[in-house]
PDB file of N, CA and C in Angstrom:
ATOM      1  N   UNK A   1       5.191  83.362 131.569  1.00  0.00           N
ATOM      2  CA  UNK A   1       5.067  82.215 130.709  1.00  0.00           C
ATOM      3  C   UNK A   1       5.221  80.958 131.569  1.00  0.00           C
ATOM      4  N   UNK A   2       4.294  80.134 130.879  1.00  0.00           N
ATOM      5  CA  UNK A   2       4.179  78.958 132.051  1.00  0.00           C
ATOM      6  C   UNK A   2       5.583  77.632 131.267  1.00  0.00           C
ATOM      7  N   UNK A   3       5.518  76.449 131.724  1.00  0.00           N
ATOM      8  CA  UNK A   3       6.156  75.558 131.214  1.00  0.00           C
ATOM      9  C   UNK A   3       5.447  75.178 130.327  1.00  0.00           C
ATOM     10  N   UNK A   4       4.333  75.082 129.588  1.00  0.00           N
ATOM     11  CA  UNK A   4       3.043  74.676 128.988  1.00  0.00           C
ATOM     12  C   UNK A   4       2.827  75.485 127.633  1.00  0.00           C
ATOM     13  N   UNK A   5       3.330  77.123 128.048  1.00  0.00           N
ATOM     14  CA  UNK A   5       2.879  77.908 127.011  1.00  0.00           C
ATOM     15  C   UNK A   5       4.002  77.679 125.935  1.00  0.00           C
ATOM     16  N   UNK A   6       3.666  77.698 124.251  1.00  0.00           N
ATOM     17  CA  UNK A   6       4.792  77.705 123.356  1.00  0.00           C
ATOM     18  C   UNK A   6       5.697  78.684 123.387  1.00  0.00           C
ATOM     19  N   UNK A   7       6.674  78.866 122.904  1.00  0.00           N
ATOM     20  CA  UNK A   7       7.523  79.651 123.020  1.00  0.00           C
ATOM     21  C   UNK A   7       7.412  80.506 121.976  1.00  0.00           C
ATOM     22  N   UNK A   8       7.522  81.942 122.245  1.00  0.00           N
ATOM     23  CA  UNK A   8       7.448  82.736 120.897  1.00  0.00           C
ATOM     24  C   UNK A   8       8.307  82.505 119.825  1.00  0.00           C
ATOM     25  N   UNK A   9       8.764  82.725 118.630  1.00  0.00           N
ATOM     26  CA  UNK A   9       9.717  83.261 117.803  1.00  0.00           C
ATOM     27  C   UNK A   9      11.031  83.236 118.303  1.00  0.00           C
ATOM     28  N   UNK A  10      11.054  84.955 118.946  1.00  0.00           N
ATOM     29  CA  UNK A  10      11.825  85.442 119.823  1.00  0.00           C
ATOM     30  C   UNK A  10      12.791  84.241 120.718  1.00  0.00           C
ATOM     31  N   UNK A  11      12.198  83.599 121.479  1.00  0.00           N
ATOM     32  CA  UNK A  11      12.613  82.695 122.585  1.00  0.00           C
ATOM     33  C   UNK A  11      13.198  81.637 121.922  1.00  0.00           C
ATOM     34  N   UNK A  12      12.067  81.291 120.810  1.00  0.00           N
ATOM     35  CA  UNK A  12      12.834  79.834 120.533  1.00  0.00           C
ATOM     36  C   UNK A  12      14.077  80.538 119.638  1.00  0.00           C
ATOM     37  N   UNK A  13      14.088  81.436 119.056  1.00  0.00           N
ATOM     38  CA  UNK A  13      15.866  81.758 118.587  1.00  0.00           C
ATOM     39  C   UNK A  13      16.599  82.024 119.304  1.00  0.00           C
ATOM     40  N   UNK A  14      16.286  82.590 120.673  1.00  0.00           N
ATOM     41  CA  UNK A  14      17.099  82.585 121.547  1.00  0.00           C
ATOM     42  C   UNK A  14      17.989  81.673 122.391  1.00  0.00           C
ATOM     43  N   UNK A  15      17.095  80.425 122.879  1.00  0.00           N
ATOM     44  CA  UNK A  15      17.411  79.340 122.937  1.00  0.00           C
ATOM     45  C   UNK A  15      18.302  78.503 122.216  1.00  0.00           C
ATOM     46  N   UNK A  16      17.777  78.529 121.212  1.00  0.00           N
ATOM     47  CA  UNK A  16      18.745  77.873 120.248  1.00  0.00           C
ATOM     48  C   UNK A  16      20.183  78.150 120.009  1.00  0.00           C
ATOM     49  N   UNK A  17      20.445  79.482 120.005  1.00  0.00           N
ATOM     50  CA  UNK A  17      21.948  80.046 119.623  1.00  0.00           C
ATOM     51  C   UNK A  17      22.746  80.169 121.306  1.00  0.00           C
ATOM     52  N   UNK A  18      22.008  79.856 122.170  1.00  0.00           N
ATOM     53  CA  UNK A  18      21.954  79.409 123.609  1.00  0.00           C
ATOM     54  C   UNK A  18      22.728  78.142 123.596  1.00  0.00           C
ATOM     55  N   UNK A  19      22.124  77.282 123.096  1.00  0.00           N
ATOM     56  CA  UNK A  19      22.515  76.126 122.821  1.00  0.00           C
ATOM     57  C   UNK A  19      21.264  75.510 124.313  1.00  0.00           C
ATOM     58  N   UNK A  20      20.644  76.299 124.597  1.00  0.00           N
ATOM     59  CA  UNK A  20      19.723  75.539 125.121  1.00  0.00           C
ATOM     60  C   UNK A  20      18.320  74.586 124.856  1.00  0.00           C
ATOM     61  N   UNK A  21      17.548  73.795 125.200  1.00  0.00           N
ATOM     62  CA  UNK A  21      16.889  73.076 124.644  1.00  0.00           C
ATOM     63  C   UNK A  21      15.452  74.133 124.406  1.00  0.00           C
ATOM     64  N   UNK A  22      15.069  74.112 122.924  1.00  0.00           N
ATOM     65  CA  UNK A  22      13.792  74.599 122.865  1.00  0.00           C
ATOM     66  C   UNK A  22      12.506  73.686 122.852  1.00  0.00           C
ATOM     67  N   UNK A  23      11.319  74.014 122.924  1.00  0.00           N
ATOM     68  CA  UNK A  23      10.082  73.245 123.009  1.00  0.00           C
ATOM     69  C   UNK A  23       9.797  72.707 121.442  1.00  0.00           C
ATOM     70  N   UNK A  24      10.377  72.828 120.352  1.00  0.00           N
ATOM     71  CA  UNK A  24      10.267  72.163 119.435  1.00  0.00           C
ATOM     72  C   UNK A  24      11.049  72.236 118.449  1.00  0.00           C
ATOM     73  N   UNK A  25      11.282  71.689 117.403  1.00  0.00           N
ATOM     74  CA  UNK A  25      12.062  72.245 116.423  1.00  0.00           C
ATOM     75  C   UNK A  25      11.685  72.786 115.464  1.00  0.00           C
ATOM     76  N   UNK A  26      12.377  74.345 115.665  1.00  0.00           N
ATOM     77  CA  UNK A  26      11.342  75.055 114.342  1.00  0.00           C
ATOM     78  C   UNK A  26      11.499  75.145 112.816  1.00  0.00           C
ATOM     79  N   UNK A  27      11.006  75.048 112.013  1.00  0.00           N
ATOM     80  CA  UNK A  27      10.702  75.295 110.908  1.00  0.00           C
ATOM     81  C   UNK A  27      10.755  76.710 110.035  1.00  0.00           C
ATOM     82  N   UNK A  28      11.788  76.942 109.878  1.00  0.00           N
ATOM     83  CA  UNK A  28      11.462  78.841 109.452  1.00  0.00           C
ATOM     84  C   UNK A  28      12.141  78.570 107.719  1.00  0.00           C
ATOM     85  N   UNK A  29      11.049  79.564 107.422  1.00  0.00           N
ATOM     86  CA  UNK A  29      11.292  79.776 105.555  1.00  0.00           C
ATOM     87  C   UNK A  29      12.488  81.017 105.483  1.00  0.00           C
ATOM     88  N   UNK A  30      13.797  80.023 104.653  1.00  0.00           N
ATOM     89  CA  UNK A  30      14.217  81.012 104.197  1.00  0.00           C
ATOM     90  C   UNK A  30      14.215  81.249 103.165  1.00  0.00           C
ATOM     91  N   UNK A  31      13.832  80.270 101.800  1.00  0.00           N
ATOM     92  CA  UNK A  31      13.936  81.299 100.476  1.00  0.00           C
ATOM     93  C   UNK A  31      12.617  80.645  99.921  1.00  0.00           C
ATOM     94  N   UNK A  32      11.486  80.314 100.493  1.00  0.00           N
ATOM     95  CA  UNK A  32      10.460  79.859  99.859  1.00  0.00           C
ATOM     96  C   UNK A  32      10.314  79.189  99.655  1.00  0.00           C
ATOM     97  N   UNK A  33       8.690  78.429  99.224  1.00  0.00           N
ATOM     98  CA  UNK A  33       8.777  77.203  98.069  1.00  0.00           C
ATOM     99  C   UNK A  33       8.938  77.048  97.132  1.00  0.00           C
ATOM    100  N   UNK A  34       9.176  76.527  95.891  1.00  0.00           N
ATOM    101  CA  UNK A  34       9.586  76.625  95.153  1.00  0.00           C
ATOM    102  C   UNK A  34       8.446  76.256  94.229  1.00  0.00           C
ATOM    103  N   UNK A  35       8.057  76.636  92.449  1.00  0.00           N
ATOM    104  CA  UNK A  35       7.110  76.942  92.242  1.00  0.00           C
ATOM    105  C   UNK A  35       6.727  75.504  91.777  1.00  0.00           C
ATOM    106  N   UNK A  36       7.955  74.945  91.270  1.00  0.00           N
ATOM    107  CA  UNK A  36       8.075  73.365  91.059  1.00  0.00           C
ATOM    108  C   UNK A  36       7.602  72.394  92.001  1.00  0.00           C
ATOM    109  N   UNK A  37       7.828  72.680  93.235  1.00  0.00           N
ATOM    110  CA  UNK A  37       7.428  71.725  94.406  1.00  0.00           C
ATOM    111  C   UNK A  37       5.927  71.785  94.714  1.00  0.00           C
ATOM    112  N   UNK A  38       4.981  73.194  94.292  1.00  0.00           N
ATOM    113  CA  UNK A  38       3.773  73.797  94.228  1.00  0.00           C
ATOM    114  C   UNK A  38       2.922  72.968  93.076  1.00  0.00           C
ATOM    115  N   UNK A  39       3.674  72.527  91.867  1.00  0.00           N
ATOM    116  CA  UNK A  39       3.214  72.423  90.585  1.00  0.00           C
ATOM    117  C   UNK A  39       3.060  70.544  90.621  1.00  0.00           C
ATOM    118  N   UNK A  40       4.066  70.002  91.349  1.00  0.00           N
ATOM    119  CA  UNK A  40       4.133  68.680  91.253  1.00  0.00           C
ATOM    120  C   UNK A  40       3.096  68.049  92.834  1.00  0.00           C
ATOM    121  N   UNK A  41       3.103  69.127  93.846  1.00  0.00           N
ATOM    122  CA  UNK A  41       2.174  68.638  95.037  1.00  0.00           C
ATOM    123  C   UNK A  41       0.711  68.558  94.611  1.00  0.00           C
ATOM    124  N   UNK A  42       0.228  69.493  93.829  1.00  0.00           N
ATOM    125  CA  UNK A  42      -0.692  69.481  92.973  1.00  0.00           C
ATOM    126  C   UNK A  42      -1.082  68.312  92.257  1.00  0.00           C
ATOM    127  N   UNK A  43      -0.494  67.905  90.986  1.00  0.00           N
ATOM    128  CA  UNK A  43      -0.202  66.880  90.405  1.00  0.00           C
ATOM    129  C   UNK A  43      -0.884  65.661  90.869  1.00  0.00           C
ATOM    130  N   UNK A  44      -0.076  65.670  92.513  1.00  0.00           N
ATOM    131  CA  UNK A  44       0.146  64.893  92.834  1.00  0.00           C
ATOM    132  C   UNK A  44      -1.452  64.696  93.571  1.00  0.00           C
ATOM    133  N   UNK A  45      -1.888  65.378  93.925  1.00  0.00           N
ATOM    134  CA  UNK A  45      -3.184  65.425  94.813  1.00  0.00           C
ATOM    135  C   UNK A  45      -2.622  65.977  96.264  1.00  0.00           C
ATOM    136  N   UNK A  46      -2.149  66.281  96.183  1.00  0.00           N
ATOM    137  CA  UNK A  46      -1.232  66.698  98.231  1.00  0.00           C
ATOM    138  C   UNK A  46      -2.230  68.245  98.496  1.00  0.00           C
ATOM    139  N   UNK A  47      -2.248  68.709  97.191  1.00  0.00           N
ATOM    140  CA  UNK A  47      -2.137  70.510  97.749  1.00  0.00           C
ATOM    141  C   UNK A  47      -3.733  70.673  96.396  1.00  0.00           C
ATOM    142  N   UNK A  48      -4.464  71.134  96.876  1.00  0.00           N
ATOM    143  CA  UNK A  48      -6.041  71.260  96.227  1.00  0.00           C
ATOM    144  C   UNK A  48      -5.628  72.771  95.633  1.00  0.00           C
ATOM    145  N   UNK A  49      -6.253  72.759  94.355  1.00  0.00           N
ATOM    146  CA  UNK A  49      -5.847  73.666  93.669  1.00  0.00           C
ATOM    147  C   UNK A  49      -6.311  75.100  93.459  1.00  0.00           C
ATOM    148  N   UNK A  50      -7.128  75.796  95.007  1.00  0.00           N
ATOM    149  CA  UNK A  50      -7.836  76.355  95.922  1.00  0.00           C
ATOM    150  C   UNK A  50      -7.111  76.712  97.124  1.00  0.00           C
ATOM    151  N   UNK A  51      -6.176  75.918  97.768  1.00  0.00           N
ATOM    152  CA  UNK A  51      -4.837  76.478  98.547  1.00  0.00           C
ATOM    153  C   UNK A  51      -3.841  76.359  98.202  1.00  0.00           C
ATOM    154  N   UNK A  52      -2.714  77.219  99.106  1.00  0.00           N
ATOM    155  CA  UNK A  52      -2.026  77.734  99.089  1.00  0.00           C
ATOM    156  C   UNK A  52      -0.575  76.710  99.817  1.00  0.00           C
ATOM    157  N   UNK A  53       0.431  76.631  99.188  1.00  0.00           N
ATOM    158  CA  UNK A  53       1.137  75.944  99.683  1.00  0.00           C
ATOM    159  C   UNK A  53       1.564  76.199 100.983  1.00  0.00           C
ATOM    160  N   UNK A  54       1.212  77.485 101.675  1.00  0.00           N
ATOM    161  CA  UNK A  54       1.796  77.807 102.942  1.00  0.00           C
ATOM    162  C   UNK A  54       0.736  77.379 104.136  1.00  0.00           C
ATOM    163  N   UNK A  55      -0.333  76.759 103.379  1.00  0.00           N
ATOM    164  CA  UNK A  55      -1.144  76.137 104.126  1.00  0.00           C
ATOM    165  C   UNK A  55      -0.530  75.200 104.765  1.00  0.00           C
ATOM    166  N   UNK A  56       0.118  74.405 103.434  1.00  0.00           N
ATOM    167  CA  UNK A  56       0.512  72.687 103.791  1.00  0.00           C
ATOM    168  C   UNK A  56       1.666  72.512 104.885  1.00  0.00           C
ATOM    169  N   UNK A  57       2.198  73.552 104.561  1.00  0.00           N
ATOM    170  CA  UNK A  57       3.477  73.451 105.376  1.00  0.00           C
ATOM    171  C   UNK A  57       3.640  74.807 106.106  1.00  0.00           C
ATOM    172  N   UNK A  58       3.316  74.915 107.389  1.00  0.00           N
ATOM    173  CA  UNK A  58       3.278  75.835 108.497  1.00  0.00           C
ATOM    174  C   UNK A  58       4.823  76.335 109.180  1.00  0.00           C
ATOM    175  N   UNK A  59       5.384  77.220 108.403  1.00  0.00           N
ATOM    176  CA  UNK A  59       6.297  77.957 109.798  1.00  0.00           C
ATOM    177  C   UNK A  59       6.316  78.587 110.187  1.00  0.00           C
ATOM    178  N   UNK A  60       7.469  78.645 110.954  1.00  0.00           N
ATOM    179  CA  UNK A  60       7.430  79.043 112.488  1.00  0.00           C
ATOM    180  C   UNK A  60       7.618  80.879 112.257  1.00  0.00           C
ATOM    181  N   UNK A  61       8.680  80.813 111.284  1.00  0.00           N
ATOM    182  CA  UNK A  61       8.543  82.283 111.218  1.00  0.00           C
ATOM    183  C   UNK A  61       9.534  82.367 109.591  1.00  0.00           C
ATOM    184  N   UNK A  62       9.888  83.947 109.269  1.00  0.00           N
ATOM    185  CA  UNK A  62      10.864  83.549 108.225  1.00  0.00           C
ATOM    186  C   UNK A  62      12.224  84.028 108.838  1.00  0.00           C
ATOM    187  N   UNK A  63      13.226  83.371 108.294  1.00  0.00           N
ATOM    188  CA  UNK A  63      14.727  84.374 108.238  1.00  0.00           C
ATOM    189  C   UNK A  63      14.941  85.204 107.174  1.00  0.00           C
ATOM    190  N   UNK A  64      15.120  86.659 107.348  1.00  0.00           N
ATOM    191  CA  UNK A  64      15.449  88.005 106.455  1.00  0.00           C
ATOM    192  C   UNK A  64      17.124  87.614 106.264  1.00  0.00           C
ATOM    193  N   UNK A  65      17.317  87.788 105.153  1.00  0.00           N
ATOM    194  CA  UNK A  65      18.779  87.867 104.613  1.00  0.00           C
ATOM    195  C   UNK A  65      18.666  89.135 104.083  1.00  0.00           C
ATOM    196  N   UNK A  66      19.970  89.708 104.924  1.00  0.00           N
ATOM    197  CA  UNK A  66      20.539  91.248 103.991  1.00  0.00           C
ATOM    198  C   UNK A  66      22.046  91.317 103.158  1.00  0.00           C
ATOM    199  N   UNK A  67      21.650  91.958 102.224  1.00  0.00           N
ATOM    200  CA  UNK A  67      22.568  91.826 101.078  1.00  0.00           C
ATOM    201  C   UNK A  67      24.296  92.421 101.823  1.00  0.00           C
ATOM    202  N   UNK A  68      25.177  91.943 101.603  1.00  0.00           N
ATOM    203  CA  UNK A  68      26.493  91.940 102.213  1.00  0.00           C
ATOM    204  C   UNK A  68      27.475  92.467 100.882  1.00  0.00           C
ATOM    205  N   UNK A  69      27.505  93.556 100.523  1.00  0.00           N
ATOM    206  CA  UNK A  69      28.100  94.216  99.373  1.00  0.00           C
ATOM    207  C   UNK A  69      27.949  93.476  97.955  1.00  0.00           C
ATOM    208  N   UNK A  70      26.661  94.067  98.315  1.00  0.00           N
ATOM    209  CA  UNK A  70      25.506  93.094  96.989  1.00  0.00           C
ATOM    210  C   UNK A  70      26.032  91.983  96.895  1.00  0.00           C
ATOM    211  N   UNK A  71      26.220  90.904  97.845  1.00  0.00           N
ATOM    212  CA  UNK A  71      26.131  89.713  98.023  1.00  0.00           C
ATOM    213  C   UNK A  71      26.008  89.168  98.631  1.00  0.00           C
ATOM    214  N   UNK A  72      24.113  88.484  98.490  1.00  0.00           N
ATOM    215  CA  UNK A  72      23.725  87.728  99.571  1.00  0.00           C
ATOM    216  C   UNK A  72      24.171  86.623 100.493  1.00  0.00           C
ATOM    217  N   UNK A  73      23.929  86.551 101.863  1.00  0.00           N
ATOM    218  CA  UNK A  73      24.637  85.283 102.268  1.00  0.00           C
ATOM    219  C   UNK A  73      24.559  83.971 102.317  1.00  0.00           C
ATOM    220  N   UNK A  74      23.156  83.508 101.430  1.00  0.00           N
ATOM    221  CA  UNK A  74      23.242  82.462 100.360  1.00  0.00           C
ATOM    222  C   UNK A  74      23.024  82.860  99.190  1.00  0.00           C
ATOM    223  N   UNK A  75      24.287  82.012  98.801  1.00  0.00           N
ATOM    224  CA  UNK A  75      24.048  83.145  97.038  1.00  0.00           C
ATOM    225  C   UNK A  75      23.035  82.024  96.503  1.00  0.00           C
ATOM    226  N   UNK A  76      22.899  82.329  95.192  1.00  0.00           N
ATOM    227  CA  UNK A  76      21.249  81.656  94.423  1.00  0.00           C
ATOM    228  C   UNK A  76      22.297  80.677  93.183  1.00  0.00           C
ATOM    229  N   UNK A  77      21.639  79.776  92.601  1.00  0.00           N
ATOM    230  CA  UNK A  77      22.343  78.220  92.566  1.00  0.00           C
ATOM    231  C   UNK A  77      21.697  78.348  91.642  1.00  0.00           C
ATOM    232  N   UNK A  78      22.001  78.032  90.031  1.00  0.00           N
ATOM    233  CA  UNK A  78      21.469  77.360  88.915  1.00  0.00           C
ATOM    234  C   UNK A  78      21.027  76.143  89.017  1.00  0.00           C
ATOM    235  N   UNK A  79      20.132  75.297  89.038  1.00  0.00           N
ATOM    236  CA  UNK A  79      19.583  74.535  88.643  1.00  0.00           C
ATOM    237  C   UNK A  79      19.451  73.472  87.526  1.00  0.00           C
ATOM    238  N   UNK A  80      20.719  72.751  87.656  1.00  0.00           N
ATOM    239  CA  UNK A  80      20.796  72.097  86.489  1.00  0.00           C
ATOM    240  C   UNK A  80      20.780  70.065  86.772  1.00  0.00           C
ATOM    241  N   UNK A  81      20.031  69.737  85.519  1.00  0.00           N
ATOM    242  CA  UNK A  81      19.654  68.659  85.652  1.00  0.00           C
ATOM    243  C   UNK A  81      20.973  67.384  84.772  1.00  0.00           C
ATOM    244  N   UNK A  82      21.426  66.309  86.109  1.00  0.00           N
ATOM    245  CA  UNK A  82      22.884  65.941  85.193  1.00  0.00           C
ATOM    246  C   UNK A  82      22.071  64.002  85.362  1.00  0.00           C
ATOM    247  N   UNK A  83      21.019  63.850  86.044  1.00  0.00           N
ATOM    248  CA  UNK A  83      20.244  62.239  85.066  1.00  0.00           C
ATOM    249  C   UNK A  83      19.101  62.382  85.371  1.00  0.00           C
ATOM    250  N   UNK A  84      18.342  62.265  84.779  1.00  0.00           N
ATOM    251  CA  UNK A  84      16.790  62.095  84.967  1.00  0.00           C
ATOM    252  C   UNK A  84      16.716  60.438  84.505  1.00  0.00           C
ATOM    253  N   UNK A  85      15.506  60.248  86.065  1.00  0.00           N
ATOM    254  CA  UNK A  85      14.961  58.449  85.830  1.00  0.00           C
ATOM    255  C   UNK A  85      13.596  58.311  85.619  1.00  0.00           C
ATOM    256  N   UNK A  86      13.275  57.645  86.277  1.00  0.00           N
ATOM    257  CA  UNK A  86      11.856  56.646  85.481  1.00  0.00           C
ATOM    258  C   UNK A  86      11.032  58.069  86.450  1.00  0.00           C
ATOM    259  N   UNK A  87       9.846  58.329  86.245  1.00  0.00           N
ATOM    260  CA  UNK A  87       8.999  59.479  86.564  1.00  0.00           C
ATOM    261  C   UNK A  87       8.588  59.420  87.970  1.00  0.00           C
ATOM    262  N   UNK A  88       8.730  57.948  88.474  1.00  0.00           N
ATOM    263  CA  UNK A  88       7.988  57.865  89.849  1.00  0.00           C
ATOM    264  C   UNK A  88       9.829  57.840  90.798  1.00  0.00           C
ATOM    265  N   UNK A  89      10.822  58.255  90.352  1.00  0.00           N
ATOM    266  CA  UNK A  89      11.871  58.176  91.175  1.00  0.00           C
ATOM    267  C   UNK A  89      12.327  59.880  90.857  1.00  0.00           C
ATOM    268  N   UNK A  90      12.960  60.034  91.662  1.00  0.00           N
ATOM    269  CA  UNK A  90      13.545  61.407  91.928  1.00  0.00           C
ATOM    270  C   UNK A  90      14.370  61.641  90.955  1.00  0.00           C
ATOM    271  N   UNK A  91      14.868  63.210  90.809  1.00  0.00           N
ATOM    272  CA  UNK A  91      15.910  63.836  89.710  1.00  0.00           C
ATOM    273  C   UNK A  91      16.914  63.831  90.363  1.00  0.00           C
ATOM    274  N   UNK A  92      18.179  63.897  89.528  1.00  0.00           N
ATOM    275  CA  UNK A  92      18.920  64.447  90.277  1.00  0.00           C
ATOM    276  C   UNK A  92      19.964  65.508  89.961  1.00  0.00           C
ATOM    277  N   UNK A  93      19.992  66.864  90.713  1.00  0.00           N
ATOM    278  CA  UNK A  93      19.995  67.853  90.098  1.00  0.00           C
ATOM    279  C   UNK A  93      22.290  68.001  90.655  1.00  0.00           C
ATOM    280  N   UNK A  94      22.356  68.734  90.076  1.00  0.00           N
ATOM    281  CA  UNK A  94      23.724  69.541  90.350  1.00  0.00           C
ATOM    282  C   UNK A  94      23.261  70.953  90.906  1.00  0.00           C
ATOM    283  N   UNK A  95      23.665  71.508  91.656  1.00  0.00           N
ATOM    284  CA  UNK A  95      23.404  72.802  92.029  1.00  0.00           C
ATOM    285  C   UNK A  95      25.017  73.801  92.132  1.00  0.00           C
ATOM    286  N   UNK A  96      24.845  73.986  90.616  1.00  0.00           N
ATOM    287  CA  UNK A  96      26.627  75.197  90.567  1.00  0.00           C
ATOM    288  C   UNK A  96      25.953  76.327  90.781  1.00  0.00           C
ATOM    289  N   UNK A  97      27.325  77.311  91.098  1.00  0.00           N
ATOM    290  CA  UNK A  97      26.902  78.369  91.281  1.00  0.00           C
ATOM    291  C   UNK A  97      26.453  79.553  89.940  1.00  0.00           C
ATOM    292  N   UNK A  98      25.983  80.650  90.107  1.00  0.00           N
ATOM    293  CA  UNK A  98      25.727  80.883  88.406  1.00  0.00           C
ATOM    294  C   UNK A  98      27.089  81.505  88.211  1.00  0.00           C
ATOM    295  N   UNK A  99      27.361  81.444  86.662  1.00  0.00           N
ATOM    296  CA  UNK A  99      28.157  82.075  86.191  1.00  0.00           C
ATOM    297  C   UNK A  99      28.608  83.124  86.297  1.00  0.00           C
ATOM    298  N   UNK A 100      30.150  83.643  86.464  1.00  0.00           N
ATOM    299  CA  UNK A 100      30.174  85.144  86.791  1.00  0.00           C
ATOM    300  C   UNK A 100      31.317  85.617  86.010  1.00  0.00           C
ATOM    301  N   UNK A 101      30.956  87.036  85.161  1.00  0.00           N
ATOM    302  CA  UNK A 101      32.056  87.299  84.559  1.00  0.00           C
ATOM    303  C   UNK A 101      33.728  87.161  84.906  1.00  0.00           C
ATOM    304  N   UNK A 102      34.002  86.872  84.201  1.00  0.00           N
ATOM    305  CA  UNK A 102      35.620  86.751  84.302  1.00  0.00           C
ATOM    306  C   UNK A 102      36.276  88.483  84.871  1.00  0.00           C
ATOM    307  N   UNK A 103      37.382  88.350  85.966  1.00  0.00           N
ATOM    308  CA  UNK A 103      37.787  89.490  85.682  1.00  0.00           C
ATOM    309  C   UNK A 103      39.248  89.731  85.106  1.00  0.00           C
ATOM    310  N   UNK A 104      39.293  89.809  84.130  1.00  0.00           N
ATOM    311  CA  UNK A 104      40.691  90.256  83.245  1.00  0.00           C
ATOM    312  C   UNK A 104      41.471  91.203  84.416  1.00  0.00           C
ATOM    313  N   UNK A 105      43.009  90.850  83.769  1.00  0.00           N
ATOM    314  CA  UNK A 105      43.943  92.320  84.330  1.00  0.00           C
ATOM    315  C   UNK A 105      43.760  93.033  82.958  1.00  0.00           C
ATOM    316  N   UNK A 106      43.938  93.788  83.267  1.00  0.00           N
ATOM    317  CA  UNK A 106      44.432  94.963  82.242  1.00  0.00           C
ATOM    318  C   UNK A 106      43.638  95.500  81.460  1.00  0.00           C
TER     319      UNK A 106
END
């Protein structure tokens, strides 16, 4: 590999947890786009309604999460909305965790 050629996957994670400098900063999907961000790029004119959002936004690779005694190591976040403004300004959301049964003694 020359100084010129990109760095695979491989390398640039390697590097990184190296703490050495990689050739760019990568971009890796870890839980997707979201179908909302798909629905409003649209909308919006960004994303033609003929591709694919993974067009628009290119990474580098994904990160696999494995379940850790059936619990992932980002757990998944309800989605809840605490003000909505004028349509051309942003939401703004709360992100709790979801609800989980109580565990009683006895």
């Amino acid at each position: 590999m020359t100084d010129r050629d990109p760095l695979t996957n491989r390398d640039l994670f390697r590097r990184i947890m190296r703490f050495q400098t990689p050739d760019h900063t990568p971009l890796w999907q870890v839980e997707g786009i979201a179908d909302k961000a798909t629905i409003r790029w649209r909308e919006e004119g960004s994303l033609k309604p003929d591709r694919s959002p993974y067009e628009l936004i290119r990474f580098d690779g994904q990160l696999v999460t494995l379940p850790l005694n059936d619990q992932a190591p980002i757990p998944g976040f309800k989605e809840e909305t605490i003000e909505e403004r004028t349509p051309t300004s942003s939401i703004a959301t709360c992100m709790a965790p979801p609800s989980r049964p109580s565990r009683g003694r006895g």
